[in-house]
Protein backbone atom coordinates (compact mmCIF):
# COMPACT_ATOMS: atom_id res chain seq x y z
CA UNK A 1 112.96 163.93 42.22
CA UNK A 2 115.22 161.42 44.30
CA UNK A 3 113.27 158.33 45.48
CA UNK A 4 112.98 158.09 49.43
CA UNK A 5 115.14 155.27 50.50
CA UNK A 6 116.00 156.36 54.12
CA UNK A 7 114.19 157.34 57.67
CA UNK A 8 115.84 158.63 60.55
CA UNK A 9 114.84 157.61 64.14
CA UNK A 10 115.99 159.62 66.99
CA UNK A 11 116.13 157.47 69.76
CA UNK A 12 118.54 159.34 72.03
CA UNK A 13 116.11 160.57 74.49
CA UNK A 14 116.43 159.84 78.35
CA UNK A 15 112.70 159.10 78.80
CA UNK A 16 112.28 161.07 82.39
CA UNK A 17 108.17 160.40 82.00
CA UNK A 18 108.65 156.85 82.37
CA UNK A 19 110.88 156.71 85.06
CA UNK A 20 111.22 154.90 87.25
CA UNK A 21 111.37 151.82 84.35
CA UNK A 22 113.55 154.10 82.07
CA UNK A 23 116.46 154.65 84.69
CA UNK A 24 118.25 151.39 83.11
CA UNK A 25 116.41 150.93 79.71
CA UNK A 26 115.69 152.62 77.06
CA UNK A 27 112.10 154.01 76.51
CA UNK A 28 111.76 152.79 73.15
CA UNK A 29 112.24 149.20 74.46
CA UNK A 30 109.01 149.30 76.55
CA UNK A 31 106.89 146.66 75.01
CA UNK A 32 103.12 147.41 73.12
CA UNK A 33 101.78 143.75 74.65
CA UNK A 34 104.92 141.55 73.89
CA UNK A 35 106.65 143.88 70.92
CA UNK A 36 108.95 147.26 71.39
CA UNK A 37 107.48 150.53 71.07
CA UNK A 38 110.71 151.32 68.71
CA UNK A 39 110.09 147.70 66.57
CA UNK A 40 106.41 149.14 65.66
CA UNK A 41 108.17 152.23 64.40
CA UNK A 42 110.38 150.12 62.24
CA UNK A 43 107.73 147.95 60.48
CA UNK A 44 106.02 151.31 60.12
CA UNK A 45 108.71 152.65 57.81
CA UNK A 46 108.91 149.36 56.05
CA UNK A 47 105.97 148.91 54.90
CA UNK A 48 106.17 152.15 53.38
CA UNK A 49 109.36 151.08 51.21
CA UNK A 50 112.00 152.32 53.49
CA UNK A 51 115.15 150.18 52.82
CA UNK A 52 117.78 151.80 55.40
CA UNK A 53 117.09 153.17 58.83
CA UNK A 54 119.43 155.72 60.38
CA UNK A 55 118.99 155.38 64.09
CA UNK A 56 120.34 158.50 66.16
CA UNK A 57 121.43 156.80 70.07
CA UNK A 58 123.10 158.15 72.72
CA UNK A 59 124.56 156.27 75.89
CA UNK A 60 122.53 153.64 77.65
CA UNK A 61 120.83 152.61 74.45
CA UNK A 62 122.98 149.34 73.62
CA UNK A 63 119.55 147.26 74.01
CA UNK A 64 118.10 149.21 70.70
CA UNK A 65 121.14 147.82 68.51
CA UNK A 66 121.01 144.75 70.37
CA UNK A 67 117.71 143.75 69.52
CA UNK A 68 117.38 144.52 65.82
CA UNK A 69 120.98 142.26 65.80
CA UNK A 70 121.68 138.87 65.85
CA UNK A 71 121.46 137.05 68.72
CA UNK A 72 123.43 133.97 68.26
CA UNK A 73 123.38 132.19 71.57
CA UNK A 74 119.25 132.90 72.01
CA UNK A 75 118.83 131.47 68.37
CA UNK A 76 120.82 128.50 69.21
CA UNK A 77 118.98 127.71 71.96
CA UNK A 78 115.83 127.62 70.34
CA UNK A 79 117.06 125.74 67.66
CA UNK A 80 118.05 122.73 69.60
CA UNK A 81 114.81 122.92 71.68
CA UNK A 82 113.15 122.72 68.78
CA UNK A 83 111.21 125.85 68.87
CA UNK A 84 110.93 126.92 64.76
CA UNK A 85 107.88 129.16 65.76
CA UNK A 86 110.68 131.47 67.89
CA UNK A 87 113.28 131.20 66.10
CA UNK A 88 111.62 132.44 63.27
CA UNK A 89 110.40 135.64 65.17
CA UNK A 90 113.85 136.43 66.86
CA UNK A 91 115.61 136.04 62.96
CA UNK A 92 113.16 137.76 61.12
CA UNK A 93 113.75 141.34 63.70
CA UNK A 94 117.65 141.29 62.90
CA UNK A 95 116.33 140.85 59.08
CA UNK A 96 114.02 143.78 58.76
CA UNK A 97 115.92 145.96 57.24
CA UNK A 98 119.18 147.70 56.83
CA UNK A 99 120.48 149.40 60.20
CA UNK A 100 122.79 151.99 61.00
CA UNK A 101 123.73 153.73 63.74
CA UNK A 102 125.04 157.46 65.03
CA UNK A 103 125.46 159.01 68.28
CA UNK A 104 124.40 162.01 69.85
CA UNK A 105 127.06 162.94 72.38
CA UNK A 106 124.84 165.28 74.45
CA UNK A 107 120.93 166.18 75.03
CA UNK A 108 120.60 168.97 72.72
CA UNK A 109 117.01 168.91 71.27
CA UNK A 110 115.31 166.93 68.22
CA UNK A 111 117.35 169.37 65.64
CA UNK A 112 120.43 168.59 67.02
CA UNK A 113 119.69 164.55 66.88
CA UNK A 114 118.51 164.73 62.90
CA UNK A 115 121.44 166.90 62.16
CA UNK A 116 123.68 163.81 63.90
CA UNK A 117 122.52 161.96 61.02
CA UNK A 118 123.34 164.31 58.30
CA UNK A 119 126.08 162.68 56.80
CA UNK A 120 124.47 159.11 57.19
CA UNK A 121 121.29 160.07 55.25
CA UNK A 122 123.50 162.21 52.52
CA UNK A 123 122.18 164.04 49.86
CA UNK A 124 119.06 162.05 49.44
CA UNK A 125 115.19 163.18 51.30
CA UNK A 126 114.36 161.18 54.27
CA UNK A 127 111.75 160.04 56.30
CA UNK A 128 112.32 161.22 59.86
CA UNK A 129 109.72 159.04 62.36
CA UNK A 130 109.61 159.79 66.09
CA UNK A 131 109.16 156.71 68.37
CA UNK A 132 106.75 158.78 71.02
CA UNK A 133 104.03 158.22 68.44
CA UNK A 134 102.31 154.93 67.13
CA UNK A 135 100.27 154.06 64.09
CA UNK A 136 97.94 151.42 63.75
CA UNK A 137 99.61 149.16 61.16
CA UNK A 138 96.20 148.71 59.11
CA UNK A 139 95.83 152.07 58.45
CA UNK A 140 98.22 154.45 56.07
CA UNK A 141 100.63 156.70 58.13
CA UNK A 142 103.76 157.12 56.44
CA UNK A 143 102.09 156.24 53.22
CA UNK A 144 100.24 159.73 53.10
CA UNK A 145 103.27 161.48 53.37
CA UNK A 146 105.49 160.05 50.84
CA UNK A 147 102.50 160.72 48.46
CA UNK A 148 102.66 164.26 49.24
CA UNK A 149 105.98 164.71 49.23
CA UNK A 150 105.51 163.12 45.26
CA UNK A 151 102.85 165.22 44.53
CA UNK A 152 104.37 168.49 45.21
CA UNK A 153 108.69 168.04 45.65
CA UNK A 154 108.25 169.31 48.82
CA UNK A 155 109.16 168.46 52.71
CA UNK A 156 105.99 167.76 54.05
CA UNK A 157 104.74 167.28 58.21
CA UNK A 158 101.81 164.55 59.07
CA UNK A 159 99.63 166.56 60.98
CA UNK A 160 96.11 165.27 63.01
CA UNK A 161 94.07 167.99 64.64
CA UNK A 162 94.23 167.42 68.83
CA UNK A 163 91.98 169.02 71.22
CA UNK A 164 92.84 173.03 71.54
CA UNK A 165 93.59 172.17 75.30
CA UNK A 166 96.28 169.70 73.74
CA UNK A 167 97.97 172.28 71.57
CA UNK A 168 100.47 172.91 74.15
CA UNK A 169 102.31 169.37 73.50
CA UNK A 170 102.95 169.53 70.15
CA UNK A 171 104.48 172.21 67.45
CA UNK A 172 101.00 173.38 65.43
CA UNK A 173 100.93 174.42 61.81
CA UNK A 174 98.31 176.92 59.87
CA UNK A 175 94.95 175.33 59.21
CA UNK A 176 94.43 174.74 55.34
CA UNK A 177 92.24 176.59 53.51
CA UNK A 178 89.15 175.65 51.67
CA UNK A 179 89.86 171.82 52.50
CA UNK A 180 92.63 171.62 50.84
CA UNK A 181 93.71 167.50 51.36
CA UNK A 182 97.27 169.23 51.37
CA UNK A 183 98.35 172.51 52.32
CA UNK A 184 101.33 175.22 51.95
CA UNK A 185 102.73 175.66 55.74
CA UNK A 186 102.95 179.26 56.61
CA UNK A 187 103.30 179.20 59.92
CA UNK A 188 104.37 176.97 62.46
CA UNK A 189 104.90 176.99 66.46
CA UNK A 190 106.89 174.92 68.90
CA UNK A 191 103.95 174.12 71.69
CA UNK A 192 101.95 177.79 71.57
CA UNK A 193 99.57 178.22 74.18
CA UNK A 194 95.97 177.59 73.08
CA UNK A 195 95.69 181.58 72.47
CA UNK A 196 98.89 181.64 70.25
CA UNK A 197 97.86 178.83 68.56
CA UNK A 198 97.19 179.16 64.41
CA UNK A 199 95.45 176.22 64.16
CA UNK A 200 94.57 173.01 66.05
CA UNK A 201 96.49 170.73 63.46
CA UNK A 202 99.17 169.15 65.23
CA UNK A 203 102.46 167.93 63.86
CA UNK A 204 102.65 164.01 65.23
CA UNK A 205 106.21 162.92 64.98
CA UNK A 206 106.11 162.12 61.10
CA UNK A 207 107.69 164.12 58.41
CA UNK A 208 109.61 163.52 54.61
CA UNK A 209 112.36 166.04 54.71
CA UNK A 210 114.47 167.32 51.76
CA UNK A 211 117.75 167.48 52.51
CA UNK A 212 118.08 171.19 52.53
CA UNK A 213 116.60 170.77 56.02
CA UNK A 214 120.27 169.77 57.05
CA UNK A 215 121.79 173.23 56.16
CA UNK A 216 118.92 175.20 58.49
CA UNK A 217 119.88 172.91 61.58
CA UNK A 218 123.29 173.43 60.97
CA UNK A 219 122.65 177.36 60.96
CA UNK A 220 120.51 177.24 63.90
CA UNK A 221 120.57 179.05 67.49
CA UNK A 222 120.56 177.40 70.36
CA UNK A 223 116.94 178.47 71.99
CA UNK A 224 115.06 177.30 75.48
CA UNK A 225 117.55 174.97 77.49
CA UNK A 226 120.42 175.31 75.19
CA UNK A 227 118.50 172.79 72.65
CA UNK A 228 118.05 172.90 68.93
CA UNK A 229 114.65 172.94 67.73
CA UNK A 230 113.48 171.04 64.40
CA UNK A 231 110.78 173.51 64.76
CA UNK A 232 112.89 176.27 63.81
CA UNK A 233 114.59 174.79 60.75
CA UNK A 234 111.16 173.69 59.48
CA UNK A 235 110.46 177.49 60.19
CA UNK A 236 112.74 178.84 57.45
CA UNK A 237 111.37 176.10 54.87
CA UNK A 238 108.10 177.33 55.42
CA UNK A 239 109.34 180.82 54.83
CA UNK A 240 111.02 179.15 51.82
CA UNK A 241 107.81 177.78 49.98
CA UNK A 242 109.21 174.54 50.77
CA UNK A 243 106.89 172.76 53.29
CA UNK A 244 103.80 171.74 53.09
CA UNK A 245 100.99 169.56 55.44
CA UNK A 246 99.58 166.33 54.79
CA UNK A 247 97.01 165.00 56.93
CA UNK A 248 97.86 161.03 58.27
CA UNK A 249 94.44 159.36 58.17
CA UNK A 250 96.27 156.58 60.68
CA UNK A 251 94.99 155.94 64.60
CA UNK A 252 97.71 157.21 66.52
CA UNK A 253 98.60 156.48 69.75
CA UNK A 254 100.64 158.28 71.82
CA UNK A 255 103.01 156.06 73.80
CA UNK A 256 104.99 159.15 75.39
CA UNK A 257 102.24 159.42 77.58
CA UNK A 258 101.25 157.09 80.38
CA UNK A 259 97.26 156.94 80.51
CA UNK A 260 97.85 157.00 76.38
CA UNK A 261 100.42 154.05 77.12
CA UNK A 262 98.43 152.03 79.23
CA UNK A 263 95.29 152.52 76.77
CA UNK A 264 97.39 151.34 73.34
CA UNK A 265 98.46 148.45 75.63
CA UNK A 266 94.76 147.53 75.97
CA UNK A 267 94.43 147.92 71.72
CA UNK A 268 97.10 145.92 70.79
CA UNK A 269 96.49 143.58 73.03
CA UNK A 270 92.50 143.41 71.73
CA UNK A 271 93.83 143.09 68.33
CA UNK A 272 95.60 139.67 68.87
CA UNK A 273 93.93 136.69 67.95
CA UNK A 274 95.48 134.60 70.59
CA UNK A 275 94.55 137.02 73.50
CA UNK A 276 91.60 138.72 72.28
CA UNK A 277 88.75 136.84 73.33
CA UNK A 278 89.83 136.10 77.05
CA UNK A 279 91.47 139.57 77.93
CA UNK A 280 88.03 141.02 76.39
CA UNK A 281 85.88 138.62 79.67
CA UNK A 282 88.78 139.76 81.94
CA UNK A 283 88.14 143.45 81.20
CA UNK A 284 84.53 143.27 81.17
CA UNK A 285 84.91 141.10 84.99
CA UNK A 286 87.06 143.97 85.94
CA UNK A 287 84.63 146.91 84.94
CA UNK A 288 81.67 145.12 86.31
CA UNK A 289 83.80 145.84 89.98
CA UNK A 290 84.45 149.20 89.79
C-alpha cells in the first residue's frame, strides 16, 4: 500500500452564496476571525502528514496563490519596523507546505475539478478536502480517514450523520450495520430527498481516494447542468467493493453557509486567548438587549 503524500483542494468555485463579498474575491479567502477559510483547510491536511497540496483554481483566484507565496515587499516592511511577531506569521504561511497549482478552465462540477488534478497527484492515493467544510483543529478529522484507508486498502468518505431535513445538501451513504466503526458503502446519493434517502450519514467534504477514482471521472457523463459529479465515480467504486465509510469524530463547521458562517466566526473567535474573555462580556451585553 502506497503512503498518502498528497491532498487535492478544489478551490475553483464562484461562491454565488456569499455574494455580494465574493464578486471580486475568492470565497475561500473569507477570514474565520483574522485567518482564511482555505488556510484552516491547509493546516488541516498538515497535521495529518500531508507533504504536497494540489490546489485546483480557476480565474479570479490569484489571491489563493498569492497568499500561501512570498510576499517580499510586506515582509520587508515588517522587518525594518521591527515587527518579528508578523513577520514570523506572514513567513511561516508561504512555508507550510509544498504547493501546486492547476486550473479548471470551466464550471463543470466537483468531478471535473479532481480529475483537473489527475496528472498532478499521479499514480499515488490522495486526500481530497473541500474548503466549504471546517474542522476544529483539536479534534481528529483527516486523521480518521487515513486510518481507515490503512486498515482496509480502500477509498474511504468521512461521513457525520445531519438532521434528515438536512439530507438534501449533501450526497448520503448506507447506514452501517451492527455499529460497525467502519463500513462497506453500498449505496450512495447526490442530495436525495429525505424519502430517497438510505441513511442520514452525510458525506462532509473529506475523502482518501485511490487513484482508480481518476479512470471513473474520466469515463463519466455529464448529468444535471452539464456538470460532473464525484458522486457518480464514487458510485462505481462502491459497486466495485472499493469504498468504504469512516465516521470523522471532528466538530465541523460549515462555512458554505451563512448563519453556519457567522456562528464558527463566534467559535474561533471564543477560542483565542487574546479575544476570548472580552468578546465573551460583549456577547453576553448584546444578548441581555435583545
Amino acid at each position: 500500500m502506497k503512503t498518502l503524500r498528497k491532498a487535492v483542494i478544489p478551490v475553483a468555485g464562484l461562491g454565488t452564496r456569499f455574494l455580494p463579498a465574493t464578486k471580486a474575491q475568492p470565497k475561500e479567502m473569507l477570514p474565520l476571525v483574522d485567518t482564511p477559510v482555505i488556510q484552516y483547510v491547509v493546516e488541516e491536511a498538515i497535521r495529518a502528514g500531508i507533504e504536497s497540496l494540489v490546489l485546483v483554481t480557476g480565474r479570479g483566484k490569484a489571491a489563493i496563490e498569492n497568499h500561501f507565496d512570498v510576499a517580499f515587499e510586506l515582509e520587508d516592511t515588517l522587518r525594518r519596523r521591527g515587527r518579528q511577531e508578523d513577520l514570523a506569521l506572514v513567513q511561516g504561511i508561504s512555508h507550510l507546505a509544498q504547493f501546486a497549482y492547476v486550473r479548471q478552465g470551466e464550471p463543470l462540477g466537483l468531478g471535473h475539478a479532481v480529475l483537473c488534478a489527475r496528472h498532478a497527484v499521479g499514480d499515488e492515493p490522495f486526500a481530497l478536502l473541500l474548503g466549504d467544510d471546517v474542522f476544529d483543529e483539536q479534534d481528529s478529522a483527516l486523521d480518521a480517514l487515513i486510518e481507515a484507508y490503512k486498515t482496509t486498502g480502500k477509498s474511504v468518505v468521512g461521513v457525520q450523520e445531519v438532521p434528515l431535513e438536512h439530507v438534501s445538501r449533501y450526497g448520503i451513504v448506507n447506514a452501517p450495520i451492527g455499529g460497525d466503526p467502519i463500513w462497506n458503502v453500498t449505496a450512495i446519493v447526490e442530495k436525495p430527498s429525505p424519502t430517497q434517502a438510505p441513511s442520514c450519514w452525510a458525506v462532509v467534504g473529506r475523502y482518501v481516494l485511490e487513484p482508480r477514482v481518476f479512470e471513473h471521472l474520466a469515463a463519466l457523463e455529464p448529468g444535471v447542468g452539464g456538470e460532473y459529479q464525484l458522486t457518480d465515480a464514487l458510485a462505481v467504486l462502491a459497486r466495485e467493493g472499493r469504498l468504504v465509510a469512516a465516521p470523522i469524530p471532528a466538530k465541523r463547521y460549515d462555512t458554505g453557509n451563512k448563519l453556519d458562517y457567522l456562528k464558527a466566526n463566534v467559535e474561533f473567535a471564543l477560542k483565542r486567548p487574546d479575544l476570548r474573555d472580552d468578546f465573551a462580556v460583549y456577547l453576553k451585553d448584546l444578548a441581555k438587549g435583545l
